[in-house]
Protein backbone atom coordinates (compact mmCIF):
# COMPACT_ATOMS: atom_id res chain seq x y z
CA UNK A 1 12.23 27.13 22.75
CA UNK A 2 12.58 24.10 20.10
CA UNK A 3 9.30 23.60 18.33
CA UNK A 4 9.21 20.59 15.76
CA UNK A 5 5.91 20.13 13.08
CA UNK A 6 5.51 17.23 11.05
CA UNK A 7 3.13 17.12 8.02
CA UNK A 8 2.46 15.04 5.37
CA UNK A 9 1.70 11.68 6.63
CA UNK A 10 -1.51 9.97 5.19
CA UNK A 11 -3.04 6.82 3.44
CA UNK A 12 -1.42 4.85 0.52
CA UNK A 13 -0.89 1.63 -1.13
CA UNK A 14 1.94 -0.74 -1.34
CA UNK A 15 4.80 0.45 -3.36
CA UNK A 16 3.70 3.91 -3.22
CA UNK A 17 5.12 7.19 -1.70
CA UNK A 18 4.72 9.96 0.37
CA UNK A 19 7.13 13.04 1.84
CA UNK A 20 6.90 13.86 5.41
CA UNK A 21 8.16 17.44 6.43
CA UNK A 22 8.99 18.65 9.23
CA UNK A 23 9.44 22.44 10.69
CA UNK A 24 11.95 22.96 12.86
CA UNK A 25 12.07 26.53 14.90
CA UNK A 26 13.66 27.92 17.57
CA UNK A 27 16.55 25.16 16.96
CA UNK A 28 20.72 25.92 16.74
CA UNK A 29 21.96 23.31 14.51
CA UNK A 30 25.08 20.93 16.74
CA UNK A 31 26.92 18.08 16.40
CA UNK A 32 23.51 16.00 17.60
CA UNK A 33 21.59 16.76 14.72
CA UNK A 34 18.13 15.69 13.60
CA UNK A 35 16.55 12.50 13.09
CA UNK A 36 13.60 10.91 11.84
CA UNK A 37 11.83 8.01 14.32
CA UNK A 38 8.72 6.03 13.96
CA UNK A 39 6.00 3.36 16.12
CA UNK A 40 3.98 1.04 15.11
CA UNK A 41 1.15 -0.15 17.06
CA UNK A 42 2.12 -2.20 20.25
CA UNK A 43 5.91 -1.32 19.09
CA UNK A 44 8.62 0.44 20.59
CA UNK A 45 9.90 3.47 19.22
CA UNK A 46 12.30 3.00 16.08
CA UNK A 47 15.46 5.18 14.25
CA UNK A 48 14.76 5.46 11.16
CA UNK A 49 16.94 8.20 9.77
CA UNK A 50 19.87 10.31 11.56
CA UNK A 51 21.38 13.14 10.04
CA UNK A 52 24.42 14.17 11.92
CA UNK A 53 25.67 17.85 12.14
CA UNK A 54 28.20 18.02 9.54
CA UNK A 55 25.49 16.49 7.32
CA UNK A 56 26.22 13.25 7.09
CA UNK A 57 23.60 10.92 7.11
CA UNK A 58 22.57 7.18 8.72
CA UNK A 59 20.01 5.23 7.41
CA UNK A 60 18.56 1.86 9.41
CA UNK A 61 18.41 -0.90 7.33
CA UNK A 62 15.13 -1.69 6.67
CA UNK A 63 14.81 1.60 4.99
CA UNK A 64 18.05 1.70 3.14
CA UNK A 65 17.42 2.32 -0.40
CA UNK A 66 14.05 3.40 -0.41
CA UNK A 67 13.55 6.63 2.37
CA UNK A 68 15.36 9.79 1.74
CA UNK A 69 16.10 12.36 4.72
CA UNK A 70 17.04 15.81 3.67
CA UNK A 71 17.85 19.24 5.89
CA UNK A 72 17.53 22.03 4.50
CA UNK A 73 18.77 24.58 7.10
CA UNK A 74 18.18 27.96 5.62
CA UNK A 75 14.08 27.04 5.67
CA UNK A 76 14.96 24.98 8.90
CA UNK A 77 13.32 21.82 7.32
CA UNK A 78 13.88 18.73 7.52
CA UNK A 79 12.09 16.01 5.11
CA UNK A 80 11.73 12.28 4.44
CA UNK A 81 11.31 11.03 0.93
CA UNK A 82 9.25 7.53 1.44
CA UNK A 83 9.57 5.25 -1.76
CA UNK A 84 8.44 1.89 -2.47
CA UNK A 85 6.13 1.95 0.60
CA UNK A 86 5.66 -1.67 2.44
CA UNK A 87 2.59 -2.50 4.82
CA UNK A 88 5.08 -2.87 7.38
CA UNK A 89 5.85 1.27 7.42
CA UNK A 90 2.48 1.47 9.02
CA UNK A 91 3.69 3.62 11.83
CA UNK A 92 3.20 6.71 13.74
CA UNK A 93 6.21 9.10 12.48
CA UNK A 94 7.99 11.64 14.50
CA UNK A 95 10.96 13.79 13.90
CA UNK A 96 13.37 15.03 16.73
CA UNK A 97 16.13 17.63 17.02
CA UNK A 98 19.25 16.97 19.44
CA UNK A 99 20.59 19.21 21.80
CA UNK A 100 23.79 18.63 23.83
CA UNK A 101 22.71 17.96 27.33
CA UNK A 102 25.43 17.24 29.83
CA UNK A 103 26.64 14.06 29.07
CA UNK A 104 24.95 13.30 26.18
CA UNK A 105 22.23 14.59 23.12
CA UNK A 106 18.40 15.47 24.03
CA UNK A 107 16.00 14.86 21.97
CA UNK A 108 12.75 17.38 21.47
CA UNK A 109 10.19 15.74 19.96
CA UNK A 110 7.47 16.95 17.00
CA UNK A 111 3.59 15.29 17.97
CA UNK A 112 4.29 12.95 14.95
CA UNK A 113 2.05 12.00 11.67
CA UNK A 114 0.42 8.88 10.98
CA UNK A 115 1.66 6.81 7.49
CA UNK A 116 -0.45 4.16 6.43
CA UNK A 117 0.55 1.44 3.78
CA UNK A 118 -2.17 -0.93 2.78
CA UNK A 119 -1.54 -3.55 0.90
């Protein structure tokens, strides 16, 4: 069974930083990979990072140049690097792994952290 953990979300000015981390068990690394999503309040669900399974990695634009996503596989952990931190990353962070359903990748889903950026 997949089992995703996030950690590390919290409170923090503008133009700070934090690291979110999350655990990844009971996962076989595929072409799908693992991502990195987020929600604001009254917002639908947003990509924010996509690592694909040979490692290469998608950023969306609004986060290009400031967020970092690393997997490390042998600790089966997958991290986001948060710099220069804007009000508008106020969201409720969650990080998936894919799995290769029938006709296309499934996500499982960690519970998700809370990041705050006041301003």
């Amino acid at each position: 069974q997949v089992r995703l953990e996030e950690s590390g979300g919290g409170s923090v000015q503008t133009g700070g930083s934090l690291k979110l981390s999350c655990r990844i068990s009971g996962f076989r690394y595929n072409f799908c990979g693992v991502s990195w999503f987020r929600q604001g309040a009254g917002q639908e669900r947003d990509l924010v990072a996509h690592i694909i399974g040979d490692g290469e990695t998608y950023y969306v634009d609004f986060v290009k140049g400031r967020f970092t996503a690393s997997l490390d596989k042998a600790k089966n952990n997958l991290t986001l690097q948060m710099n220069s931190l804007k009000p508008e990353d106020t969201a409720f962070y969650s990080c998936a792994a894919g799995s290769q359903g029938r006709d296309s990748c499934v996500n499982t889903w960690g519970p998700g952290t809370q990041v705050t950026v006041s301003s």
